[in-house]
N, C-alpha and C. Protein backbone atom coordinates (compact mmCIF):
# COMPACT_ATOMS: atom_id res chain seq x y z
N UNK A 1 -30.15 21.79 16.54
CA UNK A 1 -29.41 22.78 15.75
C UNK A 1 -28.84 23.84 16.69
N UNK A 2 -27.86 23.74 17.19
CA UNK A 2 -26.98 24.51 18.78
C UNK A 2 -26.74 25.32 17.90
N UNK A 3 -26.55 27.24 18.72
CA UNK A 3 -25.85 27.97 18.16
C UNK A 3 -26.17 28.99 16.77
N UNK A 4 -27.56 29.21 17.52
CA UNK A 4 -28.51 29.96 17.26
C UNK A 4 -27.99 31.60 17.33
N UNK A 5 -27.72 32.57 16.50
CA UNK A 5 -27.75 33.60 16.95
C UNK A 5 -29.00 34.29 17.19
N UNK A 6 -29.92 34.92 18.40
CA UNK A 6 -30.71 34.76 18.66
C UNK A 6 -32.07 33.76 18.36
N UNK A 7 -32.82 33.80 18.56
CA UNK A 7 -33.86 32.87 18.85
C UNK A 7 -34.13 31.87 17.79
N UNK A 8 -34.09 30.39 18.34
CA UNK A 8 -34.32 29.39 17.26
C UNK A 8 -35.48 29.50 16.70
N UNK A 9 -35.44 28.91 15.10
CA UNK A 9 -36.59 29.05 14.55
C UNK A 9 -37.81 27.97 14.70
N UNK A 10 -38.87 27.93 15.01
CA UNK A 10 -39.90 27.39 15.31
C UNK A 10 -39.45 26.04 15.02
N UNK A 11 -40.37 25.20 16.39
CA UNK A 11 -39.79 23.80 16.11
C UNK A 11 -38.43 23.14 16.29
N UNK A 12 -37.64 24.07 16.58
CA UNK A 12 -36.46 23.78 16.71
C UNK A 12 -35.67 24.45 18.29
N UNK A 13 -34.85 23.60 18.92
CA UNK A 13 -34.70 24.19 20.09
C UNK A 13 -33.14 24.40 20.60
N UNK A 14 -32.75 25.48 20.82
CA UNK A 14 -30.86 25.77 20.72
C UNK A 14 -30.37 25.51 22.21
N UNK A 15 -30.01 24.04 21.81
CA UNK A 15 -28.99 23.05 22.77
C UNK A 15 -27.74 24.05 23.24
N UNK A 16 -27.74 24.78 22.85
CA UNK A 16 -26.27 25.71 23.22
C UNK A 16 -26.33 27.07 24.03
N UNK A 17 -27.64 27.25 24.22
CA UNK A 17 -28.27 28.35 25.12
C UNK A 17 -27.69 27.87 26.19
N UNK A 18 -27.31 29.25 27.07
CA UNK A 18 -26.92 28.88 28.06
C UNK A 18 -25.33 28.60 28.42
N UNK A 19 -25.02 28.06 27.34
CA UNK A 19 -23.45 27.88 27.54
C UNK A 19 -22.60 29.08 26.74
N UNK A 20 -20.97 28.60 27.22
CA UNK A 20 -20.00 29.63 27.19
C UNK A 20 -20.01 29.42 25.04
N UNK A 21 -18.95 30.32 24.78
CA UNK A 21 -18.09 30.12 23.43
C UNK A 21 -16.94 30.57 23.76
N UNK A 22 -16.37 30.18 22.72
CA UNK A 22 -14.57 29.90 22.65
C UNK A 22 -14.06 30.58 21.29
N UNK A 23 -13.04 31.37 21.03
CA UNK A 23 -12.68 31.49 19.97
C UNK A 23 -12.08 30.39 18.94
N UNK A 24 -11.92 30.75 17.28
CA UNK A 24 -12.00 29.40 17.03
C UNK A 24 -10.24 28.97 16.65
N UNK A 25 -9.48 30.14 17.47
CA UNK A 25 -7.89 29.42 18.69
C UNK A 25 -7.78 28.81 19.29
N UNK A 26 -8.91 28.32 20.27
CA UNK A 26 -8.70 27.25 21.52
C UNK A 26 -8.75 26.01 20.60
N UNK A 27 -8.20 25.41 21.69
CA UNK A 27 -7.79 24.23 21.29
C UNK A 27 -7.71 23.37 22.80
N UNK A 28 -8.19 21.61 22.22
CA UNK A 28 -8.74 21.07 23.20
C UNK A 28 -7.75 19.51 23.09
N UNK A 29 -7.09 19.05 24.28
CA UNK A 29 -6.38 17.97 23.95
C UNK A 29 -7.44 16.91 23.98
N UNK A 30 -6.35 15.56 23.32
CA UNK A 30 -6.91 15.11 22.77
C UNK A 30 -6.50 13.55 23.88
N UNK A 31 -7.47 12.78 24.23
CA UNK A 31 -7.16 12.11 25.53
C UNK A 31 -6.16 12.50 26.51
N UNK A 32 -5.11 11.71 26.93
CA UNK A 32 -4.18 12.39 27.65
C UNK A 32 -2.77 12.50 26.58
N UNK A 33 -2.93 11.97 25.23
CA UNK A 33 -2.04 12.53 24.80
C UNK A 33 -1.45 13.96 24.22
N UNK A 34 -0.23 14.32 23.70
CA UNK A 34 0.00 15.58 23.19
C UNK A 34 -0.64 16.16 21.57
N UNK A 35 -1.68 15.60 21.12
CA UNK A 35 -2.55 15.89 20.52
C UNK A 35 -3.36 17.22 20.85
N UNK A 36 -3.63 18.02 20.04
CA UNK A 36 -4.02 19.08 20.39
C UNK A 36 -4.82 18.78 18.87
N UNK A 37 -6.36 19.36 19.60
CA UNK A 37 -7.38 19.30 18.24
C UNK A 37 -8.12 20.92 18.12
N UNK A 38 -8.24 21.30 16.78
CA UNK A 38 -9.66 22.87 16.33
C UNK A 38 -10.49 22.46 17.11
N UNK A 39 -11.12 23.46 16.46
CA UNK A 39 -13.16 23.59 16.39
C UNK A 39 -13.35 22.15 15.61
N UNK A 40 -13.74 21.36 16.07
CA UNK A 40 -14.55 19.78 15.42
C UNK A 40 -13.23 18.96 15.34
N UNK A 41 -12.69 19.14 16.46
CA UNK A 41 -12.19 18.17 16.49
C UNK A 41 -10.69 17.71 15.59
N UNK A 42 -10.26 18.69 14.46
CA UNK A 42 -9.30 18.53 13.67
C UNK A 42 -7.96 18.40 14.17
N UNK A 43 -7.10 17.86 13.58
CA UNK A 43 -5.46 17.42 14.82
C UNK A 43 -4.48 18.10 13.91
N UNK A 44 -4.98 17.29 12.44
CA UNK A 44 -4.00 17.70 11.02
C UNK A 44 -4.64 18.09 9.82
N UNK A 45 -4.44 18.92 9.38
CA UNK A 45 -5.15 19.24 7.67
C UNK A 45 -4.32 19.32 6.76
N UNK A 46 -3.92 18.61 5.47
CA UNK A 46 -3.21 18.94 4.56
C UNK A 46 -4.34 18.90 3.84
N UNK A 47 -4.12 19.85 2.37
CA UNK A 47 -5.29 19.71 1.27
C UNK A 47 -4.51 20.87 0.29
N UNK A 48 -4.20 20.37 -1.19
CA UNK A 48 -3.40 20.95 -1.89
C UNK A 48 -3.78 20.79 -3.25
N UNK A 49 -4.27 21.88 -3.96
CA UNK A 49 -4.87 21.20 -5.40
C UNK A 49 -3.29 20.19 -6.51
N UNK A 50 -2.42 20.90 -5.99
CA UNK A 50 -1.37 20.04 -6.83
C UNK A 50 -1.14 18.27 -6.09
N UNK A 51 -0.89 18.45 -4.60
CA UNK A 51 -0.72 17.29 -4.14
C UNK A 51 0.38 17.01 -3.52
N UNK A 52 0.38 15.60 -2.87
CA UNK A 52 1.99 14.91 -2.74
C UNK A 52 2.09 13.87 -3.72
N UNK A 53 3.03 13.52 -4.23
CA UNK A 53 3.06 12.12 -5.35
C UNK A 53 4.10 11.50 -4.85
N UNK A 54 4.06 10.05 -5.46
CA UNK A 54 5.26 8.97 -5.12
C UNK A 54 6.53 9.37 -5.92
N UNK A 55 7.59 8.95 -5.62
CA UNK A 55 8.77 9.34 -6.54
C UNK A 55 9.42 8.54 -7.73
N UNK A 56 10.20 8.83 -8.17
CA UNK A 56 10.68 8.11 -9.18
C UNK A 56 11.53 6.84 -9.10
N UNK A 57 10.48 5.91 -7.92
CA UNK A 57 11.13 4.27 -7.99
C UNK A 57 9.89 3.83 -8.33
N UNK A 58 10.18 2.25 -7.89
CA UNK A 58 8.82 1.21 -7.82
C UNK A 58 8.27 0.91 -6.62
N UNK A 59 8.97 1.73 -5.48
CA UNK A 59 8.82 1.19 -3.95
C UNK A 59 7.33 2.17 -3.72
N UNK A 60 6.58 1.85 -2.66
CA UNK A 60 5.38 2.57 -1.63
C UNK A 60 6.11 3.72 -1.13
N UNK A 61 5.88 4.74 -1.57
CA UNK A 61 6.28 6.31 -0.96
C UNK A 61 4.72 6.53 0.13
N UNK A 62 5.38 7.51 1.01
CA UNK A 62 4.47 8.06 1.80
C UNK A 62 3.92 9.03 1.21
N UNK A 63 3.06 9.50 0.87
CA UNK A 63 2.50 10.68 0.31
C UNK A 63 1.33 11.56 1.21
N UNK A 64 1.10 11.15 2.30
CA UNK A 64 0.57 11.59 3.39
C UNK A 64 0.37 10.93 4.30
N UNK A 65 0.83 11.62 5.63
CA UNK A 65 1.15 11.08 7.01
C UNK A 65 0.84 12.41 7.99
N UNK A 66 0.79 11.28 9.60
CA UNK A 66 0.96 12.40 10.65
C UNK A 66 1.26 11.16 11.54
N UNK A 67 1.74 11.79 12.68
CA UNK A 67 2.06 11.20 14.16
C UNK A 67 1.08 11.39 15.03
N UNK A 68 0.37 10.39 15.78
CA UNK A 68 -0.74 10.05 16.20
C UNK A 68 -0.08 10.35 17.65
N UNK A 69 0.31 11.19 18.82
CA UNK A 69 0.97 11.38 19.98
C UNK A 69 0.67 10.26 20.88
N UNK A 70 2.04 9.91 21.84
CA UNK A 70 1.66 9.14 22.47
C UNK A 70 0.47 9.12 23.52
N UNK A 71 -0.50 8.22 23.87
CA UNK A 71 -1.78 8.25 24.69
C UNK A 71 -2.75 9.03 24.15
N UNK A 72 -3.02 9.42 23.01
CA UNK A 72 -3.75 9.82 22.40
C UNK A 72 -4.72 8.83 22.70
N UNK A 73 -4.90 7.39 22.35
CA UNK A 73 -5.92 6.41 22.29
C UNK A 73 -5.70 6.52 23.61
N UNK A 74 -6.19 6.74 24.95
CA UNK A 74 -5.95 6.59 26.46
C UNK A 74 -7.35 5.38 26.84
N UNK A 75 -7.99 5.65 26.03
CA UNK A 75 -9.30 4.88 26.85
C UNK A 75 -9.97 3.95 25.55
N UNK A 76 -10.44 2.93 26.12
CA UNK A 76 -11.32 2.42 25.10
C UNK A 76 -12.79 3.01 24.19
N UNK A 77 -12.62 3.12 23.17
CA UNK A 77 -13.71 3.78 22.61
C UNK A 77 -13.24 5.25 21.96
N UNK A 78 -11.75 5.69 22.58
CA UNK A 78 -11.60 6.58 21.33
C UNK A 78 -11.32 6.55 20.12
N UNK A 79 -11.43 7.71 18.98
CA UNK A 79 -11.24 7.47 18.14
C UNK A 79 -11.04 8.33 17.15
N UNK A 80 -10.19 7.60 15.94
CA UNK A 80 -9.28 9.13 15.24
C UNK A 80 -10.34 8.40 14.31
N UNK A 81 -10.10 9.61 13.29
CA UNK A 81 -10.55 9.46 11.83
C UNK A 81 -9.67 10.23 11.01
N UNK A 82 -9.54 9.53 9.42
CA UNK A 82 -8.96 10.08 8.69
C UNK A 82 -9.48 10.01 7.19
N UNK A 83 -10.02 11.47 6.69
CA UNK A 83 -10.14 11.33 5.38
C UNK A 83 -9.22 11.49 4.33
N UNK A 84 -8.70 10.87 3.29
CA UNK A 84 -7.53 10.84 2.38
C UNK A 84 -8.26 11.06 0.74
N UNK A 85 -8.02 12.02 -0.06
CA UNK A 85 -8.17 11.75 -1.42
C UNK A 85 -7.46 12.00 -2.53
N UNK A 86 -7.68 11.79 -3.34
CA UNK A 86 -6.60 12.23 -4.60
C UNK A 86 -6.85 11.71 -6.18
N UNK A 87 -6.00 11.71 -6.66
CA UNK A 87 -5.97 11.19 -8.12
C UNK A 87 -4.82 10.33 -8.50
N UNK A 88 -4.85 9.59 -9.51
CA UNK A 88 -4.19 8.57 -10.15
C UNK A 88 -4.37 8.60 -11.39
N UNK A 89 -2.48 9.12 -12.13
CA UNK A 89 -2.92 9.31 -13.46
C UNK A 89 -3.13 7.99 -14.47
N UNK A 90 -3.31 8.45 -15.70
CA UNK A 90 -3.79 7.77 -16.97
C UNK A 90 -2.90 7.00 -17.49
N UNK A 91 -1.68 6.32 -17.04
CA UNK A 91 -0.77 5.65 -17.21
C UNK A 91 -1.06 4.36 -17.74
N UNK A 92 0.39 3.62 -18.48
CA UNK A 92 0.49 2.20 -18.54
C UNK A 92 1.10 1.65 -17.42
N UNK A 93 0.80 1.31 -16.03
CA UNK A 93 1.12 1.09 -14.96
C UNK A 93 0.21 0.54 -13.91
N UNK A 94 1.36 -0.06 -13.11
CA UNK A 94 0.05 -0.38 -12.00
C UNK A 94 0.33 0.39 -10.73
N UNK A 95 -0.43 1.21 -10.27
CA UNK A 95 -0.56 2.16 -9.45
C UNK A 95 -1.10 2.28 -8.25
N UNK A 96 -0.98 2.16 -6.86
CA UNK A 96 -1.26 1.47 -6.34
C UNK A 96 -1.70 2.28 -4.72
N UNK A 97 -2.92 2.74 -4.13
CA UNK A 97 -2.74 3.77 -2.91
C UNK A 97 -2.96 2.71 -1.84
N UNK A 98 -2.30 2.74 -0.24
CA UNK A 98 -2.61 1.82 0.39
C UNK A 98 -2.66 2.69 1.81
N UNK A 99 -2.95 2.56 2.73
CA UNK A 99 -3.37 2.76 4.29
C UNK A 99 -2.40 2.06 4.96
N UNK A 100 -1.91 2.85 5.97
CA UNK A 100 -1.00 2.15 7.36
C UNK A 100 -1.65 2.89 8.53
N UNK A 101 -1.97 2.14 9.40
CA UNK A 101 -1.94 2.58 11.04
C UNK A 101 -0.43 1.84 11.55
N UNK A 102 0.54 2.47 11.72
CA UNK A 102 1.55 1.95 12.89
C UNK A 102 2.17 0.56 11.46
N UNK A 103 2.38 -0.57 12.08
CA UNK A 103 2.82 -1.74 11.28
C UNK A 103 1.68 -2.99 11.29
N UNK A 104 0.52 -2.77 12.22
CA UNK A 104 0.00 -3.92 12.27
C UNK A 104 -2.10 -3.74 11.68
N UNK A 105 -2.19 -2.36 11.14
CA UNK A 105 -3.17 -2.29 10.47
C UNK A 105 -2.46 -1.53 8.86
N UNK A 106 -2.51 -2.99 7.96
CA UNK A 106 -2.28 -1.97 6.47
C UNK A 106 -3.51 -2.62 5.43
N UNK A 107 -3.32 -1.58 4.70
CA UNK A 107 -4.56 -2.21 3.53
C UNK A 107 -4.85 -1.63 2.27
N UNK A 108 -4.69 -2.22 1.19
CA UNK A 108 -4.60 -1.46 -0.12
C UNK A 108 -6.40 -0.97 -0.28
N UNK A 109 -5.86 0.73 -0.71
CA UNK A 109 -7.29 1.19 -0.73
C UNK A 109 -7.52 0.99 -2.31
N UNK A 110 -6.72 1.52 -3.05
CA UNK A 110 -7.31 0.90 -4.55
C UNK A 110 -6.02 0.74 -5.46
N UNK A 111 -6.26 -0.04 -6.56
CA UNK A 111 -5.00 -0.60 -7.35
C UNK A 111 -5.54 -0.38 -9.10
N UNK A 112 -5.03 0.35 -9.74
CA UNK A 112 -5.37 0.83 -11.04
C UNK A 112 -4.41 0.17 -12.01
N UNK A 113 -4.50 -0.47 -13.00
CA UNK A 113 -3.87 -1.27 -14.17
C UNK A 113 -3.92 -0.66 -15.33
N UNK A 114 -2.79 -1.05 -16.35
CA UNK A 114 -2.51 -0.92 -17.54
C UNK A 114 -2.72 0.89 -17.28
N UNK A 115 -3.77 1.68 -18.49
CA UNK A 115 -3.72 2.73 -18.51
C UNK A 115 -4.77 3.43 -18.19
N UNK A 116 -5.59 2.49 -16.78
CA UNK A 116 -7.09 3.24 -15.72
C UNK A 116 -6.31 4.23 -14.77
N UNK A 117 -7.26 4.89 -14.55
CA UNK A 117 -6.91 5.95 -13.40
C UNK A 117 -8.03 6.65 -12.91
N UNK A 118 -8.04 7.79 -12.06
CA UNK A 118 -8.92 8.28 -12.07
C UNK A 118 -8.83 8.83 -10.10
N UNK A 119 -10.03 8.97 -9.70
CA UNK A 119 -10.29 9.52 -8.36
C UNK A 119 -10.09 8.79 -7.37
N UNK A 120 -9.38 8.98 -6.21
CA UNK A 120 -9.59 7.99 -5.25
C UNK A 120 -10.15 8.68 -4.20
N UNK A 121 -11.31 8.14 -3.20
CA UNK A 121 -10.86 8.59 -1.48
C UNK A 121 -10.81 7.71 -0.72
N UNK A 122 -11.03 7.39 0.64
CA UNK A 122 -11.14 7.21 1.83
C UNK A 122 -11.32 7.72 2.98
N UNK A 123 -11.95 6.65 3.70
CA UNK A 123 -12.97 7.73 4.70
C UNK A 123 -12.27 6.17 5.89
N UNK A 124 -11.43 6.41 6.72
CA UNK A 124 -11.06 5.32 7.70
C UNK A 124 -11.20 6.26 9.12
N UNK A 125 -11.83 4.88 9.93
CA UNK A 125 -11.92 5.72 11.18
C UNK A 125 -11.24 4.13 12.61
N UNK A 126 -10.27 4.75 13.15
CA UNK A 126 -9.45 3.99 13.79
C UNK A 126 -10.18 3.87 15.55
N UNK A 127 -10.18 2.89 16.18
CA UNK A 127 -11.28 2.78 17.60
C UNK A 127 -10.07 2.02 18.43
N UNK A 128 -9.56 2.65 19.45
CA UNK A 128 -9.17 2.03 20.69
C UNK A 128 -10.44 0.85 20.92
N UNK A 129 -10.01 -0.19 21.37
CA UNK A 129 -10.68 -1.36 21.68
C UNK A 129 -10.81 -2.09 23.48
N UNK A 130 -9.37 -1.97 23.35
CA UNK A 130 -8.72 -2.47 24.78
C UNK A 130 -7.51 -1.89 24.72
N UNK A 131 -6.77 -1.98 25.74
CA UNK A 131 -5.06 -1.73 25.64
C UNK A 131 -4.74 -2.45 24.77
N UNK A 132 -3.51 -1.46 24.15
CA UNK A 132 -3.08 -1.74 22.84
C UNK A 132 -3.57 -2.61 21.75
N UNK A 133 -5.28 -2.49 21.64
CA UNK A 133 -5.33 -3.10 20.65
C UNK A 133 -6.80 -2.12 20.13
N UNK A 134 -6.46 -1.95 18.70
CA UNK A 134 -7.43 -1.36 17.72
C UNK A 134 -8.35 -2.23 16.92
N UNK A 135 -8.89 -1.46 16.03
CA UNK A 135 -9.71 -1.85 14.84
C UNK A 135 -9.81 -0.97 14.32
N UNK A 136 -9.85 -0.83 12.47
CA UNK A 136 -10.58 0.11 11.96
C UNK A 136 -11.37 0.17 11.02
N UNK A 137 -11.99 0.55 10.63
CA UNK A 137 -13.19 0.46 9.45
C UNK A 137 -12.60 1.43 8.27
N UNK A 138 -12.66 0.55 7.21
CA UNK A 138 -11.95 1.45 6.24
C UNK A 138 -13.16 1.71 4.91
N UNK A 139 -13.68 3.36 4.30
CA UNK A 139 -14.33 2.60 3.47
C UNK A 139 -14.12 3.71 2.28
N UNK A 140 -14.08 2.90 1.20
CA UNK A 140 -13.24 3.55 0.17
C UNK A 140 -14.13 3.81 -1.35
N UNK A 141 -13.81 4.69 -2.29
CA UNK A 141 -14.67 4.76 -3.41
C UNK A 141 -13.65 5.03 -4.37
N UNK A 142 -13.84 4.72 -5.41
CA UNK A 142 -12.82 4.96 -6.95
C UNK A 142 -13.42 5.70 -7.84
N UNK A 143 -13.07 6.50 -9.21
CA UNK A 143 -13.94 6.61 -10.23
C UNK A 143 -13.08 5.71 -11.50
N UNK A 144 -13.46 6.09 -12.59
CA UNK A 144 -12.52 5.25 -13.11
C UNK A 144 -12.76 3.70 -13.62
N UNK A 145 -11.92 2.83 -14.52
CA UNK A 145 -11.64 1.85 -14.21
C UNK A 145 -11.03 1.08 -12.83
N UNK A 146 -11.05 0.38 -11.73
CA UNK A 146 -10.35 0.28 -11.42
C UNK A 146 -10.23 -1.43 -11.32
N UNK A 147 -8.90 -1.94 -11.20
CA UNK A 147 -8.31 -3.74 -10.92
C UNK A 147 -8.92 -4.13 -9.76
N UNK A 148 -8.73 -3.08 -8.43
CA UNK A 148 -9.27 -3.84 -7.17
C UNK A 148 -9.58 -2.55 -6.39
N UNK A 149 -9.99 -2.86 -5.64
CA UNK A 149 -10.64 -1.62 -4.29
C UNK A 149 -11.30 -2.02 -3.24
N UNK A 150 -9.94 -1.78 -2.04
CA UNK A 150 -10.23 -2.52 -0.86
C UNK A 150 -10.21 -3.85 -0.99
N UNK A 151 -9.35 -4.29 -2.05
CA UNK A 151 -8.68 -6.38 -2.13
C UNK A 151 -10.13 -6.73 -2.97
N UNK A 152 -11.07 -5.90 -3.46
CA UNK A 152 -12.47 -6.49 -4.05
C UNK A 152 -12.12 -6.58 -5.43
N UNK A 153 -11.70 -7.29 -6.56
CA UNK A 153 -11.95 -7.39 -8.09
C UNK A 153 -13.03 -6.32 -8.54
N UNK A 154 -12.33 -5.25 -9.23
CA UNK A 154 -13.76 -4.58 -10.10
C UNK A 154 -15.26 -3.88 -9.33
N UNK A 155 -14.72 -3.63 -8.09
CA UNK A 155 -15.54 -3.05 -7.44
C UNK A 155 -15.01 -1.53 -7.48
N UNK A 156 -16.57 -0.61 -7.00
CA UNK A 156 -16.77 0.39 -6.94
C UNK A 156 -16.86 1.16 -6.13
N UNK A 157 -17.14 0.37 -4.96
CA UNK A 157 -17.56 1.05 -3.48
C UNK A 157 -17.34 0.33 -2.78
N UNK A 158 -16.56 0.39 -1.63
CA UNK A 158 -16.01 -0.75 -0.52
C UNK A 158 -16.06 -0.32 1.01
N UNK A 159 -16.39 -1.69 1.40
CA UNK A 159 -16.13 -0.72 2.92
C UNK A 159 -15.74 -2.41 3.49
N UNK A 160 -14.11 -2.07 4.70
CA UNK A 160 -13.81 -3.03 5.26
C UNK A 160 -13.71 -3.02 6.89
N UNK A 161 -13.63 -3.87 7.66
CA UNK A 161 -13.67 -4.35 9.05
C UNK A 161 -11.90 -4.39 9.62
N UNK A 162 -11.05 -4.07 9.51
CA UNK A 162 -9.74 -4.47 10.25
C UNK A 162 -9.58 -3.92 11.32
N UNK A 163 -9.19 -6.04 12.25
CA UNK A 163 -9.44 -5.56 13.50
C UNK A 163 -8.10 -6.11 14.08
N UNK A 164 -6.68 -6.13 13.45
CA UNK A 164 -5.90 -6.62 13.56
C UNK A 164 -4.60 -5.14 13.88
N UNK A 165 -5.17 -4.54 14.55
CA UNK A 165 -4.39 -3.02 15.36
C UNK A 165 -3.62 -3.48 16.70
N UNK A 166 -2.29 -3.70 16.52
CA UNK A 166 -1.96 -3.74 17.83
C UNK A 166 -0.94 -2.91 18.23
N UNK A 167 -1.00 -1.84 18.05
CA UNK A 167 -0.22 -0.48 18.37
C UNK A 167 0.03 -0.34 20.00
N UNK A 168 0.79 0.00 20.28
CA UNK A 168 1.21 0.58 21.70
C UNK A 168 0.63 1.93 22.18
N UNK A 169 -0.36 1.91 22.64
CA UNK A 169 -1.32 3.07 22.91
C UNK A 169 -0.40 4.52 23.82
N UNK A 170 0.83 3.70 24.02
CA UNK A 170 1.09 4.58 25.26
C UNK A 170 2.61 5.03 24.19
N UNK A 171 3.17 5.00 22.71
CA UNK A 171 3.90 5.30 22.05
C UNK A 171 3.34 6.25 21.03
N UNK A 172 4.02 7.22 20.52
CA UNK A 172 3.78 7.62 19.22
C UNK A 172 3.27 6.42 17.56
N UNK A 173 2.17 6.63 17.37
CA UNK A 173 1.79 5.83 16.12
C UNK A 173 1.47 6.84 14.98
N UNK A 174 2.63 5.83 13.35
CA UNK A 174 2.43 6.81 12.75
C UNK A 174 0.92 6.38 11.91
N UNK A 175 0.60 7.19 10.96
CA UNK A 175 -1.03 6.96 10.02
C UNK A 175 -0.51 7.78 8.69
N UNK A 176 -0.83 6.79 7.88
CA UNK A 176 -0.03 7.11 6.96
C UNK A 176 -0.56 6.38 5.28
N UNK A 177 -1.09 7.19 4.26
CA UNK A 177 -1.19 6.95 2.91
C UNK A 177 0.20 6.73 2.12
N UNK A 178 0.08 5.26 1.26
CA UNK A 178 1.36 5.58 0.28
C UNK A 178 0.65 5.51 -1.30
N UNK A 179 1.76 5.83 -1.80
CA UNK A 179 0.92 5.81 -3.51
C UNK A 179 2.34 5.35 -4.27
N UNK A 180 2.31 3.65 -4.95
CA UNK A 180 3.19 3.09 -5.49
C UNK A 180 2.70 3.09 -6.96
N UNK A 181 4.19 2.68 -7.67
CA UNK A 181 3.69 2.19 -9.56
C UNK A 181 4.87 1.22 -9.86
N UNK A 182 4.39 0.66 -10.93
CA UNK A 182 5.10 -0.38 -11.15
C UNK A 182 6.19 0.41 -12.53
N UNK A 183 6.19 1.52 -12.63
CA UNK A 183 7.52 2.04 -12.91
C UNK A 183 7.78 3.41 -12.50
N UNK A 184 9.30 2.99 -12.85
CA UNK A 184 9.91 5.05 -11.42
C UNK A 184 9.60 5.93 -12.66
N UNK A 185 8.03 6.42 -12.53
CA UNK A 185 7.63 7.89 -13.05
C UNK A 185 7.18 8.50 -11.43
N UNK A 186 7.52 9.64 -11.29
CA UNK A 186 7.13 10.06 -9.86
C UNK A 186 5.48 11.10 -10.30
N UNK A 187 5.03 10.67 -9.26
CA UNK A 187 3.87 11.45 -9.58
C UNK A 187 2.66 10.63 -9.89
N UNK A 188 2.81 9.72 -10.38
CA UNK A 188 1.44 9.33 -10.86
C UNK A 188 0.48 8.54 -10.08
N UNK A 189 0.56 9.16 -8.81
CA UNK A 189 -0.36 8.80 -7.71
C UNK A 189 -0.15 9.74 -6.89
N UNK A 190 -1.53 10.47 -6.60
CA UNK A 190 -1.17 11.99 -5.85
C UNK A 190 -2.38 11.66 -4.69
N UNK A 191 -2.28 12.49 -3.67
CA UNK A 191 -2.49 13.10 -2.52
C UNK A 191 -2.77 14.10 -2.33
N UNK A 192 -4.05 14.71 -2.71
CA UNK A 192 -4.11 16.15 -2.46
C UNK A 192 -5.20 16.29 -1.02
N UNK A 193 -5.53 15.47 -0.48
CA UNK A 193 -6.38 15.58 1.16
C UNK A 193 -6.17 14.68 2.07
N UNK A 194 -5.53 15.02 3.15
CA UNK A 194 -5.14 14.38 4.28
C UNK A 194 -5.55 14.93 5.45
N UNK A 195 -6.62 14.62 5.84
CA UNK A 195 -7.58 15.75 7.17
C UNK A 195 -7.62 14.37 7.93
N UNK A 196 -7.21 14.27 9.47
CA UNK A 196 -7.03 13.94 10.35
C UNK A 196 -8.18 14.73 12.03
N UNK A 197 -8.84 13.24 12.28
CA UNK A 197 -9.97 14.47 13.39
C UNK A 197 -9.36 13.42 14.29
N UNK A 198 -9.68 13.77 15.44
CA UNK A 198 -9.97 13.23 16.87
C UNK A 198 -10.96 13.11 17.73
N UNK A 199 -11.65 12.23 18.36
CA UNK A 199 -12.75 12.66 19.32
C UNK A 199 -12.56 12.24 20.63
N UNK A 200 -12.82 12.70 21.59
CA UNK A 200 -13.12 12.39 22.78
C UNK A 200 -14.29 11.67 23.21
């Protein structure tokens, strides 16, 4: 438990004695790319009680994104994370939130039918592997009815393995939530948390 203002309490011993502090302005890059991360690591924060929503077609809108800087992934074993959540309204529709890393990691996080809806999140965390090639672990929860979650029939809680990342480590990659419906009402798949970390 580091970061004790004076003396830790019994049993417990402050790992942080001894060292400097930083205000919580600094900011620490993020491999050798132009990533710049907070205190714990944060790159991007969106979080909005209204949201972002899809628009008034049938196509996959972006409803939250960021640009991952080039060489950010510099070494094997780093790794971003991204938590995403939101809502999906009560519609006669099929509604639909899905995950992109770049073009070669995508994956529907959950798909709501007829007139289900309800909560979505995700919790995905993306791992340099080798040069230019990733994996990520995606793992997702619904409330609600929902059709599928994470490609599962009628599941509730999911968690998946994709190890099919082959991004250019040394280019800008984008990361990116969309929220589709199978008719142009805009809105009825929202985005209200898009928090983006980094680690070294």
């Amino acid at each position: 438990m580091p970061g004790f203002v004076g003396q830790a309490p019994n049993g417990f011993s402050d790992r942080a004695k001894g060292r400097g502090v930083v205000s919580s302005s600094w900011l620490a890059q993020v491999g050798k790319g132009g990533a710049l991360s907070a205190g714990g690591g944060n790159i991007g924060s969106y979080t909005n009680v209204t949201g972002a929503g899809n628009g008034a077609d049938t196509t996959a809108d972006t409803i939250g994104s960021i640009i991952i800087p080039a060489n950010t992934l510099d070494i094997a074993g780093r790794c971003i994370t991204l938590q995403a959540f939101g809502t999906v309204s009560l519609t006669s529709a099929t509604k639909t939130v899905a995950f992109a890393f770049g073009s070669s990691i995508t994956q529907s996080i959950v798909q709501y039918t007829t007139t289900n809806g309800g909560t979505w999140q995700a919790w995905i965390q993306i791992f340099k592997t080798a040069s230019n090639v990733q994996m990520a672990l995606i793992q997702a929860d619904a409330s609600g009815t929902t059709s599928t979650l994470l490609g599962v029939s009628g599941a509730g809680r999911q968690v998946v393995l994709n190890t099919s990342g082959t991004e250019t480590d040394t280019a800008a990659i984008t990361m990116k939530i969309t929220g589709q419906s199978s008719v142009a009402t805009a809105n009825l798949v929202i985005c209200n948390g898009f928090i983006t970390d980094a680690f070294n």
